[in-house]
N, C-alpha and C. Protein backbone atom coordinates (compact mmCIF):
# COMPACT_ATOMS: atom_id res chain seq x y z
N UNK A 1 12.01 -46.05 -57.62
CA UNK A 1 11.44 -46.70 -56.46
C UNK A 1 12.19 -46.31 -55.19
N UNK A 2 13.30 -46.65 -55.38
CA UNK A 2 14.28 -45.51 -54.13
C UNK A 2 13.90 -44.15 -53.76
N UNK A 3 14.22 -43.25 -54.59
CA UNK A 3 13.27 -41.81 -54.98
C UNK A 3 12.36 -41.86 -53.82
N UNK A 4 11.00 -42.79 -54.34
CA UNK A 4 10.02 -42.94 -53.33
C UNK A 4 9.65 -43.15 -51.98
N UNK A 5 10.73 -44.04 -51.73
CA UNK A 5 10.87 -44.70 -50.43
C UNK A 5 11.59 -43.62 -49.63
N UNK A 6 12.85 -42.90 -50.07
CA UNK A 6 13.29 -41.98 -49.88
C UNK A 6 12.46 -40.64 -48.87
N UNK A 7 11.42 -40.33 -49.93
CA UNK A 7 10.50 -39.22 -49.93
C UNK A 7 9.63 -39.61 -48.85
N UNK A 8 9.21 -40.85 -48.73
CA UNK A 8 8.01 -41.43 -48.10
C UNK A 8 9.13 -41.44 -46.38
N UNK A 9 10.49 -41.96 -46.30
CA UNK A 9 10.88 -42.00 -45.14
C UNK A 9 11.02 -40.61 -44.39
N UNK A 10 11.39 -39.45 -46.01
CA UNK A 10 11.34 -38.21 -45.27
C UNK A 10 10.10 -37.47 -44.68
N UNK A 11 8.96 -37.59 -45.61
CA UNK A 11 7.58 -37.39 -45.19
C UNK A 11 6.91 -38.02 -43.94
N UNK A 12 7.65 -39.35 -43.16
CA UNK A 12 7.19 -40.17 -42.02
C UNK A 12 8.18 -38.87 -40.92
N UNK A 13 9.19 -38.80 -41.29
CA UNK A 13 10.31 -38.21 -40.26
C UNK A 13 9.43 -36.82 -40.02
N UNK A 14 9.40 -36.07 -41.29
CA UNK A 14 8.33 -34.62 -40.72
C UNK A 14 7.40 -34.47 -40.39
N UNK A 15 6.61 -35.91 -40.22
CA UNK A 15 5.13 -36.28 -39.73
C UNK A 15 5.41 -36.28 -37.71
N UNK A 16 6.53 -36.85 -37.78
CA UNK A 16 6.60 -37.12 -36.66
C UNK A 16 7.31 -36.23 -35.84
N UNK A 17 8.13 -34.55 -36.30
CA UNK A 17 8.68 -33.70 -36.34
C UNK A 17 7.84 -32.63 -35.82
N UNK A 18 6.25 -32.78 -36.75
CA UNK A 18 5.66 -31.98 -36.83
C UNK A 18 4.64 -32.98 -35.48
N UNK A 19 4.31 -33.96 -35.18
CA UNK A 19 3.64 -34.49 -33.75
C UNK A 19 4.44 -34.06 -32.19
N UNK A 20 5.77 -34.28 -32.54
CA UNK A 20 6.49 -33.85 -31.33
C UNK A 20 6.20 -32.78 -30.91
N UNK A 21 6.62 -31.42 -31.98
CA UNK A 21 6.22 -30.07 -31.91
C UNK A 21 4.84 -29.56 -31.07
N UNK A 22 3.69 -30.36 -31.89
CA UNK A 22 2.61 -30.13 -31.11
C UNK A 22 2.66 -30.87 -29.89
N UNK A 23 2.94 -31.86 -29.24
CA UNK A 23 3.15 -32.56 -27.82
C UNK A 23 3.75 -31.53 -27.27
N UNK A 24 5.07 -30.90 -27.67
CA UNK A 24 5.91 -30.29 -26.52
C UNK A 24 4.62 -28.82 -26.61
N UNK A 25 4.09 -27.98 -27.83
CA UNK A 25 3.61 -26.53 -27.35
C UNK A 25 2.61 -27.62 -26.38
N UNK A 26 1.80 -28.52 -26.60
CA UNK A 26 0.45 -29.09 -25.25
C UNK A 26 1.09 -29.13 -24.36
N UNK A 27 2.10 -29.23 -24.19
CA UNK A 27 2.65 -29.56 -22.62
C UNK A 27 2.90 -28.18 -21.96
N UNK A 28 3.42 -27.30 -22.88
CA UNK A 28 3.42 -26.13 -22.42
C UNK A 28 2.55 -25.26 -21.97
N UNK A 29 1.84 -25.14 -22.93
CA UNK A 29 0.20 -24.95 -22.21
C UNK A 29 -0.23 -25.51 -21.20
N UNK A 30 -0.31 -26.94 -20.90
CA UNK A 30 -0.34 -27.11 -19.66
C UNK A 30 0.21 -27.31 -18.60
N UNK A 31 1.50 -26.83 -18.32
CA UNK A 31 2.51 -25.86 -17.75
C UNK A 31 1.57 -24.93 -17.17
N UNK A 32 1.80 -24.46 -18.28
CA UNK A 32 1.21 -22.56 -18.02
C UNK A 32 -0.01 -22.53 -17.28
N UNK A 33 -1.06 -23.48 -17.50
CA UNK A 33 -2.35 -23.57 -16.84
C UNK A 33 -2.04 -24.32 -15.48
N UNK A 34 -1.05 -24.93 -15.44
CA UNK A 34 -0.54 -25.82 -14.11
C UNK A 34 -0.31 -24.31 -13.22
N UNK A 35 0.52 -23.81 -13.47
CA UNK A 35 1.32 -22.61 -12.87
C UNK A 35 0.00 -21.76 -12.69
N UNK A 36 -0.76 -21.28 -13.52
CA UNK A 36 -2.05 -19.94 -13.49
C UNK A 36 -2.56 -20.55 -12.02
N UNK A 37 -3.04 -21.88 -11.94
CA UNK A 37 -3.81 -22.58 -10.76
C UNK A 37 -3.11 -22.47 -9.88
N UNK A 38 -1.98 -23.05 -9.38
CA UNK A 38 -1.40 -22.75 -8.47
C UNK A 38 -1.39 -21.32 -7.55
N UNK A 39 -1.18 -20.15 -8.84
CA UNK A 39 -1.13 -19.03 -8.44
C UNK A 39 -2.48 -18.50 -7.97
N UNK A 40 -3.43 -19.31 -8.12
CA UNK A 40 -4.58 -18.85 -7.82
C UNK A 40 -4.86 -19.31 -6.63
N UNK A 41 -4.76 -20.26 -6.18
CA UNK A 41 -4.62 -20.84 -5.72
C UNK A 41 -4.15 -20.33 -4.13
N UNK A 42 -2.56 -19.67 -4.68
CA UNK A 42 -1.97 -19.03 -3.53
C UNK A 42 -2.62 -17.91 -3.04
N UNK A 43 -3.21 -17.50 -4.34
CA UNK A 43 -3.86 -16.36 -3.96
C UNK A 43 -5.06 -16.11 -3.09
N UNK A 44 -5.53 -16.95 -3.23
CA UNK A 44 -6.56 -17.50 -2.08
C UNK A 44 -6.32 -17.75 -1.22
N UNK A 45 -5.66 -18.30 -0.84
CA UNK A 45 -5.04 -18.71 0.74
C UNK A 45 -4.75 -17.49 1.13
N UNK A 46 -3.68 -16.62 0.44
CA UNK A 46 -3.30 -15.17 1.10
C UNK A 46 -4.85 -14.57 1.68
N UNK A 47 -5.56 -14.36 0.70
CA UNK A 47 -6.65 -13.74 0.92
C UNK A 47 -7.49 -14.03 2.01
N UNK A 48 -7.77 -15.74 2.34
CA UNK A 48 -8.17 -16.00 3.36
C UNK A 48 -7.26 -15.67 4.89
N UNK A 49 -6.03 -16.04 4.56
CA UNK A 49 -5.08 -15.68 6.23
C UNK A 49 -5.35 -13.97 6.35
N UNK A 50 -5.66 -13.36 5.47
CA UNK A 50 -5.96 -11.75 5.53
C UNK A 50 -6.81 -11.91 6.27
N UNK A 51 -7.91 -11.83 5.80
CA UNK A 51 -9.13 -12.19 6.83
C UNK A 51 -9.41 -12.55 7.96
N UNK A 52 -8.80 -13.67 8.21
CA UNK A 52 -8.31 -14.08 9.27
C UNK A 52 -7.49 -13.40 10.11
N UNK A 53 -6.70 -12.88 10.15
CA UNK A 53 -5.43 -12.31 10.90
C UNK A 53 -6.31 -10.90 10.51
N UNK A 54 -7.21 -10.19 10.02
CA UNK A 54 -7.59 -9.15 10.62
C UNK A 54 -9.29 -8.70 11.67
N UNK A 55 -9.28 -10.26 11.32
CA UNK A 55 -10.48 -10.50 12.20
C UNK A 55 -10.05 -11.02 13.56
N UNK A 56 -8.84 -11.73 13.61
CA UNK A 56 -8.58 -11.52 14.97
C UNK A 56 -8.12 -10.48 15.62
N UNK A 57 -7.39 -9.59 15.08
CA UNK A 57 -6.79 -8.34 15.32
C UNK A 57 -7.97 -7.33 15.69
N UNK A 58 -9.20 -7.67 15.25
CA UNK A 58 -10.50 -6.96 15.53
C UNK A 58 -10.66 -6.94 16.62
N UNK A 59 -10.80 -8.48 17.17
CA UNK A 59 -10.70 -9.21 18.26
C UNK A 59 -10.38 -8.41 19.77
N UNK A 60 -9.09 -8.44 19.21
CA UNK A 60 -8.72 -7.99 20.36
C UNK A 60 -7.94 -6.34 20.33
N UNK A 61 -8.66 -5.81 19.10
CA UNK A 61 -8.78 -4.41 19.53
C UNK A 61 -10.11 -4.51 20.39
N UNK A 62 -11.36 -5.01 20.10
CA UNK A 62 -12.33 -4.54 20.71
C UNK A 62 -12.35 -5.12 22.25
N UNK A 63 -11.77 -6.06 22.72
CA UNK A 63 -11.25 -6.88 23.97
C UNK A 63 -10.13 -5.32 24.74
N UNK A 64 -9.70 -5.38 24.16
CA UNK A 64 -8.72 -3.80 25.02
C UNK A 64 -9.25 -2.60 24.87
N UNK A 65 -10.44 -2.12 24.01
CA UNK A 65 -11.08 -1.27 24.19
C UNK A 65 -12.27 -1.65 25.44
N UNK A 66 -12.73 -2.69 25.54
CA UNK A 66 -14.09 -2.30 26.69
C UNK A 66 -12.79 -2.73 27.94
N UNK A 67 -11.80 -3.45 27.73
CA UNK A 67 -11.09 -3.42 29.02
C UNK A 67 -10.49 -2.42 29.71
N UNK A 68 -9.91 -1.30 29.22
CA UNK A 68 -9.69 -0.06 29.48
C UNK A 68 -10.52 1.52 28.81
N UNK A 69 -11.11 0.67 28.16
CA UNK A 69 -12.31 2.15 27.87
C UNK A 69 -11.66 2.99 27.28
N UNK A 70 -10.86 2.23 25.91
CA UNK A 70 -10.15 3.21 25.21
C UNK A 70 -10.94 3.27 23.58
N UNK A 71 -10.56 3.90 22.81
CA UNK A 71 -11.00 4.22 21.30
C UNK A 71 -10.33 2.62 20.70
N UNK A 72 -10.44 2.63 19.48
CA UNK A 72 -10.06 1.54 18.34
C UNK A 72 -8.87 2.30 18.11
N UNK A 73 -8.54 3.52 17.68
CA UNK A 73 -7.05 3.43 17.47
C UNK A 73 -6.01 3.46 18.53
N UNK A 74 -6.75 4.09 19.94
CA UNK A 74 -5.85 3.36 20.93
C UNK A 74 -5.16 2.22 21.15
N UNK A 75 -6.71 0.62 20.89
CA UNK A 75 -6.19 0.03 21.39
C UNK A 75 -4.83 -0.96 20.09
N UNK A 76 -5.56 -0.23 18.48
CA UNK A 76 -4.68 -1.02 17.93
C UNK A 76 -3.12 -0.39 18.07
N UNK A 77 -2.87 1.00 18.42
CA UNK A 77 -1.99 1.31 18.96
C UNK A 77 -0.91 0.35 19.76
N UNK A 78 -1.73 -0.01 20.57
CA UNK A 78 -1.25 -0.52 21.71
C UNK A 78 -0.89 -1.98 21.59
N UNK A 79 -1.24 -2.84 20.64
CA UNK A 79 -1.10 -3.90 20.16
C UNK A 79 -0.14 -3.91 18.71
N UNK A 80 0.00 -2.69 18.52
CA UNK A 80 1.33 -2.52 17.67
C UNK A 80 2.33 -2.39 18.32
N UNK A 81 2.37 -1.45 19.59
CA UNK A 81 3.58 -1.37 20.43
C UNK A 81 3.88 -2.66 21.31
N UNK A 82 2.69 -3.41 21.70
CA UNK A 82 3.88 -4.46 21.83
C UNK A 82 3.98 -5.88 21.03
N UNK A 83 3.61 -5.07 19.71
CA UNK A 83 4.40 -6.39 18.49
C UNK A 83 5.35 -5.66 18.53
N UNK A 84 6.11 -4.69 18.28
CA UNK A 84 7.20 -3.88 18.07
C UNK A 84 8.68 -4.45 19.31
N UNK A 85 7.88 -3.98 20.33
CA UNK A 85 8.45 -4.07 21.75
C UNK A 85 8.92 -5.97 21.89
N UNK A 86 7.86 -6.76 21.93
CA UNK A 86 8.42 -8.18 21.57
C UNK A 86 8.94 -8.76 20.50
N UNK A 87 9.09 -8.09 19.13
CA UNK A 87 9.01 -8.48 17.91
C UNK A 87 8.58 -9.63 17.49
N UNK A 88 7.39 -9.24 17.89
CA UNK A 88 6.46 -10.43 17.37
C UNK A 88 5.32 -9.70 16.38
N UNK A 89 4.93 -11.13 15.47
CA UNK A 89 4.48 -10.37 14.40
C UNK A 89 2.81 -9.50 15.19
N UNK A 90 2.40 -8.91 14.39
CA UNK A 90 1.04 -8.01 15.31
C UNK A 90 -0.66 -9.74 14.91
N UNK A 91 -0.47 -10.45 14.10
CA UNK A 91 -1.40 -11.28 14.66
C UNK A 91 -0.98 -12.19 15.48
N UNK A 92 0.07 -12.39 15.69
CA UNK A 92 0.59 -13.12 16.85
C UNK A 92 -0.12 -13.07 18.24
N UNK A 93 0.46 -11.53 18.20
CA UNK A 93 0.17 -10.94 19.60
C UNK A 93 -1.25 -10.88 19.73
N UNK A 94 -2.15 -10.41 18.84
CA UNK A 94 -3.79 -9.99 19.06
C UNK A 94 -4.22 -11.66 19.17
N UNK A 95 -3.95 -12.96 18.63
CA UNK A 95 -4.37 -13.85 19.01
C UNK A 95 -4.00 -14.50 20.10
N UNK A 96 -3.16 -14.42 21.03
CA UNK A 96 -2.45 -14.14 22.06
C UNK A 96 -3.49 -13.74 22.94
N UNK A 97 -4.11 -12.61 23.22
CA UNK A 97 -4.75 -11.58 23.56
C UNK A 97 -6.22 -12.53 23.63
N UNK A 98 -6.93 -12.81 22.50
CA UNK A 98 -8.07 -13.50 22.39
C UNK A 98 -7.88 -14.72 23.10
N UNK A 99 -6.69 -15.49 22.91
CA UNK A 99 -6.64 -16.58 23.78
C UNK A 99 -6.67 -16.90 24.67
N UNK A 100 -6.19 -15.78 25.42
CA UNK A 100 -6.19 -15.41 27.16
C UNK A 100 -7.74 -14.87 27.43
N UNK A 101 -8.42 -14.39 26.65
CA UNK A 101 -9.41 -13.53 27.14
C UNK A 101 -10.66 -15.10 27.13
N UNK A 102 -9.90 -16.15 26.18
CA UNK A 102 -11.54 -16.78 25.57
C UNK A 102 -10.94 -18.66 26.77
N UNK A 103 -9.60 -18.29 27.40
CA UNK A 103 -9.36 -19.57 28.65
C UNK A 103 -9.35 -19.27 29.83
């Protein structure tokens, strides 16, 4: 009868050995799916400020082209030299540019 009780306390202990195990891999998994989203997440946002920051940069290449009647690589030229020259980043400056042109 000991024997039994024995067996039966060890069989409760690996029951519950073997529940933990699976709790901690679920948690991990959703970890991992926590983290995938996030990253997706970020990734989207990057993708959208891209867009953004090269649609304004459009902006005001085409704003310094009809203002001096230059080409598109002139004027992004010219909006690189003075992100360079101020060290400021280059959508900085081109929204800069739109801002003045659109107050």
């Amino acid at each position: 009868r000991q024997a039994e009780a024995a067996d039966l306390a060890a069989d409760r202990a690996d029951a519950e050995q073997v529940r933990g195990d699976r709790d901690a891999a679920r948690q991990d998994r959703l970890a991992a799916a926590e983290d995938r989203a996030k990253a997706a997440e970020a990734r989207e946002a990057a993708a959208l400020l891209g867009l953004t920051t090269r649609n304004v940069i459009g902006q005001a290449q085409g704003l310094l082209m009809a203002r001096f009647n230059i080409t598109a690589d002139e004027a992004f030229s010219r909006l690189v030299a003075e992100s360079q020259r101020r060290n400021v980043k280059l959508h900085s400056i081109a929204a800069e540019h739109v801002d003045r042109h659109h107050s």
